[in-house]
Protein backbone atom coordinates (compact mmCIF):
# COMPACT_ATOMS: atom_id res chain seq x y z
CA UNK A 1 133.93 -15.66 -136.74
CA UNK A 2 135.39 -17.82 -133.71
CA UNK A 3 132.83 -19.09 -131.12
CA UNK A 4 135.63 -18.62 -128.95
CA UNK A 5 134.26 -15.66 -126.61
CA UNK A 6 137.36 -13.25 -125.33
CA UNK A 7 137.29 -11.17 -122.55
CA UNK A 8 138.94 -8.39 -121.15
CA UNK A 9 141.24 -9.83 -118.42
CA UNK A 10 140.15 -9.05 -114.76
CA UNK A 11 143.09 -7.39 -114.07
CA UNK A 12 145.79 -6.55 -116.50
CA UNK A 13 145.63 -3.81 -119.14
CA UNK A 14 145.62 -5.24 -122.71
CA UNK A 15 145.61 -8.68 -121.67
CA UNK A 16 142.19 -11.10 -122.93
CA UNK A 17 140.88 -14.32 -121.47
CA UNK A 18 138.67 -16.89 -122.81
CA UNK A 19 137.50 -20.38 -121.10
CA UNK A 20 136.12 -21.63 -117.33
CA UNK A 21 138.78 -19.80 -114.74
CA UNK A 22 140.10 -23.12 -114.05
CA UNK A 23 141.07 -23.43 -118.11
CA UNK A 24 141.54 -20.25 -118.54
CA UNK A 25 143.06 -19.16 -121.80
CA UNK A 26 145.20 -15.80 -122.83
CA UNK A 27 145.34 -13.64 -125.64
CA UNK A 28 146.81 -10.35 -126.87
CA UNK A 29 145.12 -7.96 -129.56
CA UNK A 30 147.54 -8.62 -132.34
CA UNK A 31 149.33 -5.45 -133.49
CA UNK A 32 150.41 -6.54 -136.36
CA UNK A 33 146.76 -8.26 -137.97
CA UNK A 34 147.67 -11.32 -139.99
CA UNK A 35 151.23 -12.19 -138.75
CA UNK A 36 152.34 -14.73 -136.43
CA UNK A 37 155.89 -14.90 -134.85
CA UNK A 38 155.87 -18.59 -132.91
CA UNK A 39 153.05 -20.71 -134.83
CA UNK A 40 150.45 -19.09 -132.03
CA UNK A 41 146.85 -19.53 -133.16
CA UNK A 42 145.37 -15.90 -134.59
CA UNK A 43 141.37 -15.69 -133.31
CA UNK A 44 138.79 -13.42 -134.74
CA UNK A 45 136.05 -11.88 -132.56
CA UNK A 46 134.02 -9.09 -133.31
CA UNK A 47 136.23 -8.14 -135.60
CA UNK A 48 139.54 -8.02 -134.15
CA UNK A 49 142.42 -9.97 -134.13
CA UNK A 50 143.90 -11.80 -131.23
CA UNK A 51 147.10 -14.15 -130.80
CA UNK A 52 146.53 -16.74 -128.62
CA UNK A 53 149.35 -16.97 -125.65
CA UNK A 54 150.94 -20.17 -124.97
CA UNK A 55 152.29 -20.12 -120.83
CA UNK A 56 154.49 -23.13 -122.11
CA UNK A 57 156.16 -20.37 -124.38
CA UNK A 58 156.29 -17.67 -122.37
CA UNK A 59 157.22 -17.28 -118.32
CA UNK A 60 155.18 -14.16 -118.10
CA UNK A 61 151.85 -15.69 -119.89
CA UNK A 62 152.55 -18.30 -116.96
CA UNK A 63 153.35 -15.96 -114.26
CA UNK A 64 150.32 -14.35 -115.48
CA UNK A 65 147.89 -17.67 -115.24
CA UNK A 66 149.48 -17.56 -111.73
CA UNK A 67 147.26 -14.77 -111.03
CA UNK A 68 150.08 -12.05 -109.25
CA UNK A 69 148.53 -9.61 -107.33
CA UNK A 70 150.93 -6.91 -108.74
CA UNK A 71 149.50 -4.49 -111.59
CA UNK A 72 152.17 -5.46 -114.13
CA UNK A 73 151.24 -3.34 -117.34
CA UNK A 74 150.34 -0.20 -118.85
CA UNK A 75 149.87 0.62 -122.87
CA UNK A 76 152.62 3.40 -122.82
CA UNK A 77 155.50 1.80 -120.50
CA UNK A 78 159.01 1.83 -121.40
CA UNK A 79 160.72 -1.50 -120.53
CA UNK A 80 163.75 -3.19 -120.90
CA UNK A 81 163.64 -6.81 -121.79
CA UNK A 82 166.73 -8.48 -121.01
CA UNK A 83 167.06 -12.44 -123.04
CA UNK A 84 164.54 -11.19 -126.09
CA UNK A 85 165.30 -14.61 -128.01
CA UNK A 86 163.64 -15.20 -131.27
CA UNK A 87 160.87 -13.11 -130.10
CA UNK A 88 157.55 -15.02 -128.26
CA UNK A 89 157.27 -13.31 -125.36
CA UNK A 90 158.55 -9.82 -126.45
CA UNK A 91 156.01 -9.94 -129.30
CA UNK A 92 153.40 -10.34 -126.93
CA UNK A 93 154.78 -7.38 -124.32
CA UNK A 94 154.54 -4.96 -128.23
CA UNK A 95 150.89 -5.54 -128.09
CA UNK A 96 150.29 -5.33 -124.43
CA UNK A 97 152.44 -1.40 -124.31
CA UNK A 98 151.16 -0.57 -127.79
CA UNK A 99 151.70 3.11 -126.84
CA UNK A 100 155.55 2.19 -125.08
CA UNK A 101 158.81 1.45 -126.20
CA UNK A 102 160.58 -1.61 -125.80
CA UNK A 103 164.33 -2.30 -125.64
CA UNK A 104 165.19 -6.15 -126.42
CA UNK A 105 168.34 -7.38 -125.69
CA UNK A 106 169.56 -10.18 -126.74
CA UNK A 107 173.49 -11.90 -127.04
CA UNK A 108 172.74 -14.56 -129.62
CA UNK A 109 173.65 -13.74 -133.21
CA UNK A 110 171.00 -16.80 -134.61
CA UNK A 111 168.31 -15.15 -132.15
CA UNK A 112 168.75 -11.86 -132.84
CA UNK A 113 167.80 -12.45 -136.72
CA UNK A 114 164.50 -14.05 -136.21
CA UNK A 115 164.09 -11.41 -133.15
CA UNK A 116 164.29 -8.73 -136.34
CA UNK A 117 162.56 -10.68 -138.98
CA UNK A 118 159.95 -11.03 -136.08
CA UNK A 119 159.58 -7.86 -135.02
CA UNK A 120 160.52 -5.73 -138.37
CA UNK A 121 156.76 -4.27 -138.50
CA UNK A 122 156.68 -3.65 -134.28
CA UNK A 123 157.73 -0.12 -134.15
CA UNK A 124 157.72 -0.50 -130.43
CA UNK A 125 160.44 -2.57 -130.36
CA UNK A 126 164.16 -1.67 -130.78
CA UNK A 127 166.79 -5.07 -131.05
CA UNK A 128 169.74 -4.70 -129.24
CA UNK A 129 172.29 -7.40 -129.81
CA UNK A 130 174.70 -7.15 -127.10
CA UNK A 131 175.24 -9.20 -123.54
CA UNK A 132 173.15 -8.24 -120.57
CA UNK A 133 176.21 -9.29 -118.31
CA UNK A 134 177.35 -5.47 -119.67
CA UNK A 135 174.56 -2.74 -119.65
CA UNK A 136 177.30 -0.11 -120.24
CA UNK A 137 177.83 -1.35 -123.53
CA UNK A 138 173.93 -0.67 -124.49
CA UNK A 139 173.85 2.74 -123.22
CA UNK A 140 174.06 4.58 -126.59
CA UNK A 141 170.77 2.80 -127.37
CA UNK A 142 168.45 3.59 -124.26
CA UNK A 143 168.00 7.38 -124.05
CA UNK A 144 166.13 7.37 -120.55
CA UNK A 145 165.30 5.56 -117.89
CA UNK A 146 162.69 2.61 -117.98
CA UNK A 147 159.51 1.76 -116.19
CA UNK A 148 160.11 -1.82 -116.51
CA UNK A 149 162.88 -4.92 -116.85
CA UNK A 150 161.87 -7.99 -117.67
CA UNK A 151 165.15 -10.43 -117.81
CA UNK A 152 165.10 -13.87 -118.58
CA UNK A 153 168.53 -15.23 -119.09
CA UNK A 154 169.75 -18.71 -118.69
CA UNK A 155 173.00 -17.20 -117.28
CA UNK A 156 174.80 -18.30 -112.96
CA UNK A 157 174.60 -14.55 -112.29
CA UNK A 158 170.95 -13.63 -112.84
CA UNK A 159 170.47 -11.77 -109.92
CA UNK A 160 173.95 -9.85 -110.25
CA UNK A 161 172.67 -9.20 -114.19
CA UNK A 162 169.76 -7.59 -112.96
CA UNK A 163 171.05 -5.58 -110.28
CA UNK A 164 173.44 -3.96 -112.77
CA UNK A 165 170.91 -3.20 -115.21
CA UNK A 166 168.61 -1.39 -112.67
CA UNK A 167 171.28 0.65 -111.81
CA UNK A 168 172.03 1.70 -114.91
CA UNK A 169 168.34 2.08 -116.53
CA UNK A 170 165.31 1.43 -113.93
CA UNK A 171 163.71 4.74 -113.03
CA UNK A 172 163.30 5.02 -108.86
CA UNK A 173 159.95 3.93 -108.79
CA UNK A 174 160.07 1.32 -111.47
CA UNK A 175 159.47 -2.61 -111.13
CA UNK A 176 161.63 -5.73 -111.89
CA UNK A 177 160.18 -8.72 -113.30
CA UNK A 178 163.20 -11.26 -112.95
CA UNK A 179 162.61 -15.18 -114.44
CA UNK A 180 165.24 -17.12 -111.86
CA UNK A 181 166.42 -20.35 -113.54
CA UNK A 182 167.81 -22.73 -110.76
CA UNK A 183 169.44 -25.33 -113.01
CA UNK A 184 171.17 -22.25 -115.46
CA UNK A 185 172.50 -21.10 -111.49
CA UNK A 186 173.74 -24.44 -110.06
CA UNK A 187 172.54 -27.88 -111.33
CA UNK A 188 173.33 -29.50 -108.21
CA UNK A 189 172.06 -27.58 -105.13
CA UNK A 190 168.42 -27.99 -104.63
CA UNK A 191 166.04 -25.37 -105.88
CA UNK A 192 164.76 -23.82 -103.15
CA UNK A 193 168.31 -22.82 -101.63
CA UNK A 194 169.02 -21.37 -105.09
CA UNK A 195 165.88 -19.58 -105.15
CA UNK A 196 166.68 -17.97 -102.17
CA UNK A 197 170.33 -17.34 -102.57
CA UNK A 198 168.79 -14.66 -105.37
CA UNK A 199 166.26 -13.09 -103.11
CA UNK A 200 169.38 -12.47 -100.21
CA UNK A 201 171.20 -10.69 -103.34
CA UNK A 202 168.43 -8.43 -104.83
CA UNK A 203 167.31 -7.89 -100.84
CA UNK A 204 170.82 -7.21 -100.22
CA UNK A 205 171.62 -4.34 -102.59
CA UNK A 206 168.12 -2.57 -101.33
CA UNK A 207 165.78 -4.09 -103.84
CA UNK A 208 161.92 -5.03 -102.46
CA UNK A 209 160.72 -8.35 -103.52
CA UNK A 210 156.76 -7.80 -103.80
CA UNK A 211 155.86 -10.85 -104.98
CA UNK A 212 157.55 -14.57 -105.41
CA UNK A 213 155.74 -16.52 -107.99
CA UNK A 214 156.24 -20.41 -108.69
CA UNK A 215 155.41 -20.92 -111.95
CA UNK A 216 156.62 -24.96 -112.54
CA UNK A 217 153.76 -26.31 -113.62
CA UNK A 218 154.57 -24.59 -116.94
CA UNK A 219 158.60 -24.30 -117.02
CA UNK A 220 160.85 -26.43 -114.26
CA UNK A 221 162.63 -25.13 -112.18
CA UNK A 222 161.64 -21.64 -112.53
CA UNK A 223 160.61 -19.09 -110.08
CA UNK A 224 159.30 -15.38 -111.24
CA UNK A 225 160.22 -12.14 -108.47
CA UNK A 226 158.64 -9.31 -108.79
CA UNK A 227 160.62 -6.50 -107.38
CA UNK A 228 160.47 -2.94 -106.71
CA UNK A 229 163.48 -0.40 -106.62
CA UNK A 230 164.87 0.82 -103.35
CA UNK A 231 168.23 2.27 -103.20
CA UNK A 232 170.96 0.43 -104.76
């Protein structure tokens, strides 16, 4: 038994805390009991199983620890996750909507095997290798629209990337949760311009940014909009 004591977090569904709010610490109830998919430390209290989650690992732990006022999860959401990797973050979203579906996509062959050998026993999670750049070509996958899309691509177009994917799968009401990369965009103009070079394009096409969250302190150079769909 761990004399770490977890908590329900304050605010988000299926997300657990431990620690002093200035140290706080994050967790999700691990779907899958006795597996790990990044090395993440697996705690034991009162008899379930948690995975500790690392904000150095994951932009939305950190966006999280940033403390968003946005209500960011429910257990039965369907969401799109655009830049799935090897599988960190996406493993942790499969515990969070236990009851949901998600859709990972993800363009890199290497990525896309561990994403599978990660995720083999998370029935809530379909892999989808194919390039977010093209959300036509994903179609045959995604039967309905999505609650969600989280994207986090190191690609000069993010904010182009996401706008075509909401148009093709983001249901009228649903949220964007867009990780904006300033070096992947330009190396050489400074961030903030960058930063808000995305915001005029998402604004632009009739998207509402709710929420602008700096999360550097865990990944330079990053930035985390949350956005809400208008008419695009």
């Amino acid at each position: 038994m761990s004399k770490i004591e977890i908590r329900n977090h304050p605010k988000y569904s299926n997300v657990f805390i431990s620690g002093p709010q200035e140290r706080l610490r994050l967790y999700t109830k691990n779907l899958i009991e006795g597996k790990r998919v990044y090395g993440e430390k697996l705690i034991s209290y009162k008899g379930i199983e948690y995975r500790e989650w690392d904000p150095y690992r994951s932009k939305i732990a950190a966006l999280i620890l940033e403390n968003p006022l946005t209500n960011l999860f429910s257990d039965n959401l369907s969401c799109l996750y655009l830049g799935a990797s090897s599988g960190t973050t996406i493993s942790h979203l499969s515990d969070i909507i236990h009851s949901g579906i998600i859709y990972g996509v993800e363009f890199a062959e290497r990525s896309m095997r561990q994403l599978i050998q990660n995720s083999s026993k998370r029935q809530n999670i379909i892999p989808i290798l194919a390039d977010a750049r093209f959300p036509e070509n994903y179609a045959k996958y995604i039967f309905t629209s999505v609650d969600l899309i989280y994207q986090d691509v190191a690609q000069p177009r993010q904010a182009e990337i996401a706008l075509e994917n909401c148009k093709y799968y983001l249901k009228d009401d649903g949220m964007l949760i867009i990780a904006i990369k300033s070096q992947s965009i330009d190396s050489i103009k400074k961030s903030e311009r960058v930063y808000a070079e995305e915001k005029r394009i998402l604004e632009k096409a009739g998207l509402n940014i709710v929420e602008s969250v700096n999360i550097h302190k865990y990944a330079a150079n990053h930035i985390v909009l949350i956005v809400k769909k208008g008419t695009i």
